[in-house]
Structures are given as structure tokens and as C-alpha cells.
N, C-alpha and C. Protein backbone atom coordinates (compact mmCIF):
# COMPACT_ATOMS: atom_id res chain seq x y z
N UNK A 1 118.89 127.81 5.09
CA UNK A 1 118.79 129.06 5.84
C UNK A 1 117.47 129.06 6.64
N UNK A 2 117.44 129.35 7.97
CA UNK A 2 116.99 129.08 9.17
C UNK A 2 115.15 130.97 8.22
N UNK A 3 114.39 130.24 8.54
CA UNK A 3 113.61 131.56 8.49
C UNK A 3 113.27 132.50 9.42
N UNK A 4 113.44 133.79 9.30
CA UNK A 4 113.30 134.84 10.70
C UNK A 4 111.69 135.43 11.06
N UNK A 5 111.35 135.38 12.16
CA UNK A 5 109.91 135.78 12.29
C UNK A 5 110.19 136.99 13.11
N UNK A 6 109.93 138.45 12.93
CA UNK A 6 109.53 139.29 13.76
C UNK A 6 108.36 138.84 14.60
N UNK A 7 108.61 138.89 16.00
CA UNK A 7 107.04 139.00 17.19
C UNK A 7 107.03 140.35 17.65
N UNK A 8 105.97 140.69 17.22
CA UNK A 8 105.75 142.21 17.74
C UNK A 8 104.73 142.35 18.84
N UNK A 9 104.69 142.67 19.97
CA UNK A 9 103.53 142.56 21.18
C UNK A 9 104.07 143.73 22.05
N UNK A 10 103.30 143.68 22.84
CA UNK A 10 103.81 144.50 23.71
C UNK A 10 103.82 143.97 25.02
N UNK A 11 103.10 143.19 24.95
CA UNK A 11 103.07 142.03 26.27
C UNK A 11 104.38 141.03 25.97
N UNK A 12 105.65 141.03 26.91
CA UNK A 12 106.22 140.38 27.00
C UNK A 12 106.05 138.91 27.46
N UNK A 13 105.59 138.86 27.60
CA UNK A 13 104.69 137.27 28.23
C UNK A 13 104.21 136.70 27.19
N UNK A 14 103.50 137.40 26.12
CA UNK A 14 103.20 136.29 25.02
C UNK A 14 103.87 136.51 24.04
N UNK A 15 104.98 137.48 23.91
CA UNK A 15 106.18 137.40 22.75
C UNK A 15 107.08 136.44 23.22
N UNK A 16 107.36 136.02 24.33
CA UNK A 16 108.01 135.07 24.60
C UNK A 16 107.50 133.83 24.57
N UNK A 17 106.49 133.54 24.93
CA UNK A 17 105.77 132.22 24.69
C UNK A 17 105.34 131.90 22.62
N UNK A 18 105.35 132.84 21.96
CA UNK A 18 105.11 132.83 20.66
C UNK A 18 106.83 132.69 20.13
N UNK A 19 107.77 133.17 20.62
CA UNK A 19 109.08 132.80 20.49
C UNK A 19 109.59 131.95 20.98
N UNK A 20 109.15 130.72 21.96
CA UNK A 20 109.48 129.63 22.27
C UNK A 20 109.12 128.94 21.36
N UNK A 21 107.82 129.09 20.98
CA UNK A 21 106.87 127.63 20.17
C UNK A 21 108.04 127.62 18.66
N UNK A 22 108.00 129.46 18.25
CA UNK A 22 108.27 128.90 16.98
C UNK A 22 109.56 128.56 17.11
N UNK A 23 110.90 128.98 18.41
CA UNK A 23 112.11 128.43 18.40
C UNK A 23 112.24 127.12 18.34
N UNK A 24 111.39 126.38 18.56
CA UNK A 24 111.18 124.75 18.80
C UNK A 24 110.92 124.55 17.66
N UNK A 25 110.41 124.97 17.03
CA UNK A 25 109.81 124.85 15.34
C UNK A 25 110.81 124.92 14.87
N UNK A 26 111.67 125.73 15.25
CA UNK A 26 112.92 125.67 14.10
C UNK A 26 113.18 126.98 13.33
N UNK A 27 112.33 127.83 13.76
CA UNK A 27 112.49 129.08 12.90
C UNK A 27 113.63 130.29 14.29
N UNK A 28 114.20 131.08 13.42
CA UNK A 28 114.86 132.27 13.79
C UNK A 28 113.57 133.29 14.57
N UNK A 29 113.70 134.30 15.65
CA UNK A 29 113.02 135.38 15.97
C UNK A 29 113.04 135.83 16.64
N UNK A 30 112.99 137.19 17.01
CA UNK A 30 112.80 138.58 17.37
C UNK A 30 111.87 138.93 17.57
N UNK A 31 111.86 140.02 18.72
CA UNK A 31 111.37 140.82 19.15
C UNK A 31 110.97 141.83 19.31
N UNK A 32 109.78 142.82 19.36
CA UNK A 32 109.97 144.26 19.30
C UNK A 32 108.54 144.52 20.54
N UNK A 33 108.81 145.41 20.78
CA UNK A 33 107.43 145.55 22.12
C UNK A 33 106.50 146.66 21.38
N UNK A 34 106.76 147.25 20.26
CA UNK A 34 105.80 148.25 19.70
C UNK A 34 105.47 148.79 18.53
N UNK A 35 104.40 149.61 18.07
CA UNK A 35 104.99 149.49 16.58
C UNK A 35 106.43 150.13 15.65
N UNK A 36 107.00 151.45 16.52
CA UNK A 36 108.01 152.18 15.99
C UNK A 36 109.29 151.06 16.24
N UNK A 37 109.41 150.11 17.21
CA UNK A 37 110.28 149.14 17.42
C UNK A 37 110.24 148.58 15.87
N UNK A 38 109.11 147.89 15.85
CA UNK A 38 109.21 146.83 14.63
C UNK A 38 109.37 147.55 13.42
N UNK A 39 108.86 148.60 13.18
CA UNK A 39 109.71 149.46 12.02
C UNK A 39 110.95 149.52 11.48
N UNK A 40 111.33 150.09 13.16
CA UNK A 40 112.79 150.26 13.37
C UNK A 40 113.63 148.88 12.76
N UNK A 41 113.05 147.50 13.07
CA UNK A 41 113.23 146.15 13.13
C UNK A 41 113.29 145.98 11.95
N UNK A 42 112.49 146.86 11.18
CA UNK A 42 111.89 145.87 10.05
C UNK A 42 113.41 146.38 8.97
N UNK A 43 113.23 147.81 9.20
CA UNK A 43 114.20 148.78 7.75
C UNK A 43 115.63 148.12 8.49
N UNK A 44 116.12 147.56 9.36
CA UNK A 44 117.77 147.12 9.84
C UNK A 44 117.54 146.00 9.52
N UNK A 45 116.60 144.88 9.08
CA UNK A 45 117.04 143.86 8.82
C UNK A 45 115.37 143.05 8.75
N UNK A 46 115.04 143.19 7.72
CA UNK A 46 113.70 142.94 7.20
C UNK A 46 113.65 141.07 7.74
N UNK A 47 112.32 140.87 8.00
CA UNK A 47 112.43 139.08 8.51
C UNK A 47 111.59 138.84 7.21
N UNK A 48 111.13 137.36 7.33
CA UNK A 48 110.20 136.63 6.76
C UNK A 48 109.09 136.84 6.92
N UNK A 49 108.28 136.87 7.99
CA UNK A 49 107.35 137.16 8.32
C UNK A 49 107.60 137.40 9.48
N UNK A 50 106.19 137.97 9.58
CA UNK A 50 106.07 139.49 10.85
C UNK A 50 104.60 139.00 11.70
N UNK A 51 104.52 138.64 12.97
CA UNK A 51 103.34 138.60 13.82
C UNK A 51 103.18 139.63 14.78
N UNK A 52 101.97 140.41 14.39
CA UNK A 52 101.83 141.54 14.71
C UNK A 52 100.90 141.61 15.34
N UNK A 53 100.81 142.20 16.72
CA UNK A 53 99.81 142.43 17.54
C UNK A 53 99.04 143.07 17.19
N UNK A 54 97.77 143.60 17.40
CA UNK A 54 96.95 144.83 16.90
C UNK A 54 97.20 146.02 17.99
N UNK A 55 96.65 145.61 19.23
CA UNK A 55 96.72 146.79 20.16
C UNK A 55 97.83 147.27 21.16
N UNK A 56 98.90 148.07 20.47
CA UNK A 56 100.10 148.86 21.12
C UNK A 56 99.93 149.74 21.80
N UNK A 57 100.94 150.47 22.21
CA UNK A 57 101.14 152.21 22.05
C UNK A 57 101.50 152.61 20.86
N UNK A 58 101.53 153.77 21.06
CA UNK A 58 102.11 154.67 19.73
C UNK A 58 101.03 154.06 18.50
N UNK A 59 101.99 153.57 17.91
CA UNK A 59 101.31 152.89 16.80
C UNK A 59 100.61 151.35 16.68
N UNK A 60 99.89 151.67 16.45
CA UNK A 60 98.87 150.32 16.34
C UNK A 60 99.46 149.29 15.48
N UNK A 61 98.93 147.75 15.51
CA UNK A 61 99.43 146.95 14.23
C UNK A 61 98.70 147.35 12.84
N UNK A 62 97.54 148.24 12.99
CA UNK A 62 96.70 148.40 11.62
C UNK A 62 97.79 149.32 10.78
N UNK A 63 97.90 150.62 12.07
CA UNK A 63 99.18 151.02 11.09
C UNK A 63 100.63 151.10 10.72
N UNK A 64 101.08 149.80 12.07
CA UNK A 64 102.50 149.32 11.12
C UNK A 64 102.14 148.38 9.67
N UNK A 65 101.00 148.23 9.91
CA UNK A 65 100.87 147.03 8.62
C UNK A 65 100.37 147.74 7.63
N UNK A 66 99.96 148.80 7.77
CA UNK A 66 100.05 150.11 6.18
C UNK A 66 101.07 150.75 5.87
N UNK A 67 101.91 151.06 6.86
CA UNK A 67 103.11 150.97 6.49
C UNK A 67 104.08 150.54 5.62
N UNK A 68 103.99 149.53 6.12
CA UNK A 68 104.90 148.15 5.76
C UNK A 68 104.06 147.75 4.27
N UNK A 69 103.48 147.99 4.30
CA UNK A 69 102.62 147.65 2.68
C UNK A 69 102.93 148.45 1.85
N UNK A 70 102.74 149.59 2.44
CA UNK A 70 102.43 151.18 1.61
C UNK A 70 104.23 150.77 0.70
N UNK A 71 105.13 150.22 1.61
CA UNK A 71 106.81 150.53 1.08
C UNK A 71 106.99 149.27 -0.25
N UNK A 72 107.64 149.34 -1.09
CA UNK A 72 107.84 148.28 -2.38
C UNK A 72 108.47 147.43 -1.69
N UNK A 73 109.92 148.15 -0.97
CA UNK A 73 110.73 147.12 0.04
C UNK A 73 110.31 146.63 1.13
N UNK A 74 108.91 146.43 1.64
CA UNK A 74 108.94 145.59 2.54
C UNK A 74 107.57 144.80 2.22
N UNK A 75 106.77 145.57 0.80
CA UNK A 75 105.51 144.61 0.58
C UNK A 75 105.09 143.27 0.76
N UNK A 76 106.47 143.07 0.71
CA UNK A 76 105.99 141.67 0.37
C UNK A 76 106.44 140.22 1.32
N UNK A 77 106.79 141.11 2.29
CA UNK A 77 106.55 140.55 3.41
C UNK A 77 105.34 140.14 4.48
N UNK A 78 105.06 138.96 4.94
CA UNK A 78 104.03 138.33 5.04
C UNK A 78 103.26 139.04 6.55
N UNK A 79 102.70 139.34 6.69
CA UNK A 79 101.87 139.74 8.28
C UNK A 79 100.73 138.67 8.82
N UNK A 80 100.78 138.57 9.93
CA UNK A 80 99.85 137.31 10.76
C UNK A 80 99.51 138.65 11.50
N UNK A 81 98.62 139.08 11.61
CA UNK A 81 97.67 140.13 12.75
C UNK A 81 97.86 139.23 14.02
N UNK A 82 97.53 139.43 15.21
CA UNK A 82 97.19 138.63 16.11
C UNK A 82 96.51 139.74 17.11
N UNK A 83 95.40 139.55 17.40
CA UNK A 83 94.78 140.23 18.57
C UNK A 83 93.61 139.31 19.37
N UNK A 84 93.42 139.89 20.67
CA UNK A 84 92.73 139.47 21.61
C UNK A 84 91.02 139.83 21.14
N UNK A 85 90.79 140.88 20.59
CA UNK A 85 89.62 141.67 20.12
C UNK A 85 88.79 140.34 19.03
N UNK A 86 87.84 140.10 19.74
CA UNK A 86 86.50 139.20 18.75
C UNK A 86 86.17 139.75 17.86
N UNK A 87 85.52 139.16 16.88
CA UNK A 87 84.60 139.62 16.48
C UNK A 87 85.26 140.03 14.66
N UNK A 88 84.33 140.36 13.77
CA UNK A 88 84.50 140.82 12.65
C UNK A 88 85.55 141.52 12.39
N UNK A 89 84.96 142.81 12.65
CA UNK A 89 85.61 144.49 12.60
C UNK A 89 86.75 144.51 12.46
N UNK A 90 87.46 143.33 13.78
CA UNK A 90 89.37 144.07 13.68
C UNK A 90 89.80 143.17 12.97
N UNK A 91 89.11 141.92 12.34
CA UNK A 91 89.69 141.20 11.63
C UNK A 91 89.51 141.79 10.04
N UNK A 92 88.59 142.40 9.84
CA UNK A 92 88.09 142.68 8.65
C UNK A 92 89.56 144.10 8.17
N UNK A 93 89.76 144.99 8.89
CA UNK A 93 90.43 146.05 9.58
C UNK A 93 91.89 145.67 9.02
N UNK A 94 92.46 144.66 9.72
CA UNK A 94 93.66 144.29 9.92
C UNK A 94 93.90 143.58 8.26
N UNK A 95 92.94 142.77 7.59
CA UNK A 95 93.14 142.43 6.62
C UNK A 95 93.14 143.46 5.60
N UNK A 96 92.42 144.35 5.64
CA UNK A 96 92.66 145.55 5.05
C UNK A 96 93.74 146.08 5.04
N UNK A 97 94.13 146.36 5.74
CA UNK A 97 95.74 146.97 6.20
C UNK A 97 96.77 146.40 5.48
N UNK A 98 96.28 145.03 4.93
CA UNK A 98 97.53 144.21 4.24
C UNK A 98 97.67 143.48 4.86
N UNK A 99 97.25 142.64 6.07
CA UNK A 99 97.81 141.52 6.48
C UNK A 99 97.11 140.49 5.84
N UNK A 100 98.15 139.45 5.92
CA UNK A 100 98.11 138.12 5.06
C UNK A 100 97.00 137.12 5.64
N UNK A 101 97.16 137.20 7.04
CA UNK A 101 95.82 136.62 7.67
C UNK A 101 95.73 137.36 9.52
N UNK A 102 94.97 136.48 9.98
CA UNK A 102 94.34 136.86 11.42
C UNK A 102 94.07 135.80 12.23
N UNK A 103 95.04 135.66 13.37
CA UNK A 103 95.03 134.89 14.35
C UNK A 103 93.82 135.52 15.72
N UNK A 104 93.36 134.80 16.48
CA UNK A 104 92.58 135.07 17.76
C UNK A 104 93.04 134.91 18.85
N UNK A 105 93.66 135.86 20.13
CA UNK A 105 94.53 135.21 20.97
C UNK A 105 93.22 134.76 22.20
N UNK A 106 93.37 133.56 22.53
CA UNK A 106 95.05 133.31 22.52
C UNK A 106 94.98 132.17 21.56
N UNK A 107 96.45 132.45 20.94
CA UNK A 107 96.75 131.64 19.71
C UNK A 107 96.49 130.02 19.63
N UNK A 108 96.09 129.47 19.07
CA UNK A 108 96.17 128.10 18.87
C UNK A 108 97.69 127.61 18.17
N UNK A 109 98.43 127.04 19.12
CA UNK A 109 100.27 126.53 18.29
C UNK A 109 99.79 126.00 17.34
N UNK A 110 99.30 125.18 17.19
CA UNK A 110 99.06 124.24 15.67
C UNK A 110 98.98 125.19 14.64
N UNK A 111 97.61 125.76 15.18
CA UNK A 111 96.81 126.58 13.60
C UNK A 111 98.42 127.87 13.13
N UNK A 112 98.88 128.03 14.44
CA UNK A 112 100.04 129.20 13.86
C UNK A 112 100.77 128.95 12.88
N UNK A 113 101.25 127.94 13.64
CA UNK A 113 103.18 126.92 12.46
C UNK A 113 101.89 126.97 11.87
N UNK A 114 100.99 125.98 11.10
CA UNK A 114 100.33 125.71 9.82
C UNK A 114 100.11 126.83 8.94
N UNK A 115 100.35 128.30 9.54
CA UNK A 115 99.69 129.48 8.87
C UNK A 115 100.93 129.86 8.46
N UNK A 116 102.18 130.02 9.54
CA UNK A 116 102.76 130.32 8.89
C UNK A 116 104.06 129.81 8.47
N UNK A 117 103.98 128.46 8.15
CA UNK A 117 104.61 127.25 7.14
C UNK A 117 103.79 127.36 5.67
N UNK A 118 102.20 127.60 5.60
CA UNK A 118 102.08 128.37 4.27
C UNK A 118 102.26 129.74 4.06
N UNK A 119 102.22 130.55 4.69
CA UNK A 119 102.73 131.69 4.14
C UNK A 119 104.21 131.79 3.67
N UNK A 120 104.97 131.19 4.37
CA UNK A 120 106.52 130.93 4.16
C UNK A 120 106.74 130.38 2.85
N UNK A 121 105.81 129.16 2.81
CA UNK A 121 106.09 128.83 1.46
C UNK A 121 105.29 129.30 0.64
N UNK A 122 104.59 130.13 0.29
CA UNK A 122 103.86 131.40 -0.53
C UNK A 122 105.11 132.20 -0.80
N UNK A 123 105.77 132.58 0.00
CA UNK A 123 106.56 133.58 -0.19
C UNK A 123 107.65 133.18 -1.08
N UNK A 124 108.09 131.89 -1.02
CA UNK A 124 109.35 131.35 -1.33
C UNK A 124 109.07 130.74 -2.91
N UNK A 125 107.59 130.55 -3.05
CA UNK A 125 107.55 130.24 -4.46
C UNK A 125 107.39 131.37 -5.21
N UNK A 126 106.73 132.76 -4.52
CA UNK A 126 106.74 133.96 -5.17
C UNK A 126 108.03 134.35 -5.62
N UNK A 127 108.99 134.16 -4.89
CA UNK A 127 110.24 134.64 -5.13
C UNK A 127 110.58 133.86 -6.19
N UNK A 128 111.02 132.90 -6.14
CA UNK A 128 111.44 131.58 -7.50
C UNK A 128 110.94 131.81 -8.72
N UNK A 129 109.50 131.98 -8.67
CA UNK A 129 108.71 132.50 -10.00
C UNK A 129 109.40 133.93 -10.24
N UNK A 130 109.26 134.39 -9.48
CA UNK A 130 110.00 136.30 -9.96
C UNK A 130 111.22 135.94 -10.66
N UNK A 131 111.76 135.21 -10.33
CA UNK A 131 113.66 134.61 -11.03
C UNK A 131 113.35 134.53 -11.90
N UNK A 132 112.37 133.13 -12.71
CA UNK A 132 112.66 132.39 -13.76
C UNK A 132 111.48 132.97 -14.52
């Protein structure tokens, strides 16, 4: 089974270029341009992991990703922050929020798949252990 990545941006230009790389990779993904989108995204059909922009409308990625934490059913789903913003603060911020880690755009392809080929498989041994 193919793994699904929500891309959440609002810039269509780099949700599509972040959905090429990982379609080539081999993974499943979607789209949402905002945070009430990816909500919406998330409760109809929850993914694997979720790359989340920081700076939207409406809702920010700090607080789809408290959200999405705050719920049992979607905790434990993995978040990659991704923002343009340097520096400490929004990384410090965003990890707070519950995300799993923090990308710098513009993204490095390598460091991404590597981040999130371990988070994927974080997730997949969490699950296995919960079974047995």
C-alpha cells in the first residue's frame, strides 16, 4: 500500500513542485491550499503524513497542527512544518504545536524523502508495536 502525504500550502507553485518530487518517490498526495481545507482533508480521509505550511489564511499551520494533535484520531499522524520564515522562533513554535519536525523553504528534495521515509517508518513501527 502506496503511502498518502497531505501538501498543504497555499502557494500552488510549491504544492505542486512538493507533489511531483514525492510522486516520483512513489508516494500517494494531495492537496489543500489552507488550513480549514486540510482539516476538512484530514477528518474525510486522514493521510500518513501531513506537510504543512506555516503561513496561510484563515488558519495558520501552528494552528492546524494543534488541532490535529489536540484530536486522539488524528494524533498520531506525522507533521513536517515547512516555512519560508528563518530563524529560531517559528521553528521552535511549530514544534510546539506538535509537529514532528521543520523543514526551511525552500526545501532541500533529499533532506525531505529522508525526513519523511523516517517518519513513515516511525509511524509504521508504532503501529506494529501497538498490535503485538
Amino acid at each position: 500500500m502506496t503511502d498518502q502525504i497531505l501538501i498543504v500550502d497555499d502557494q500552488r507553485d510549491i504544492a505542486g513542485m512538493m507533489s511531483d518530487l514525492l510522486s516520483d518517490a512513489g508516494y500517494a498526495t494531495r492537496t489543500a491550499d489552507n488550513g480549514q481545507e486540510a482539516l476538512a482533508a484530514v477528518q474525510a480521509d486522514p493521510p500518513d503524513l501531513l506537510l504543512l505550511d506555516v503561513h496561510m489564511p484563515e488558519l495558520d499551520g501552528f494552528e492546524v497542527a494543534t488541532i490535529l494533535k489536540s484530536d486522539p484520531t488524528t494524533a498520531t499522524i506525522p507533521i513536517i512544518m515547512v516555512s519560508a520564515e528563518e530563524g529560531r522562533g517559528a521553528r521552535l513554535i511549530g514544534l510546539e504545536s506538535g509537529a514532528e519536525d521543520f523543514l526551511s523553504k525552500p526545501v532541500d528534495p533529499a533532506e525531505l524523502l529522508a525526513k519523511i521515509r523516517n517518519l513513515l517508518l516511525l509511524r509504521q513501527r508504532t503501529k506494529r508495536a501497538a498490535v503485538h
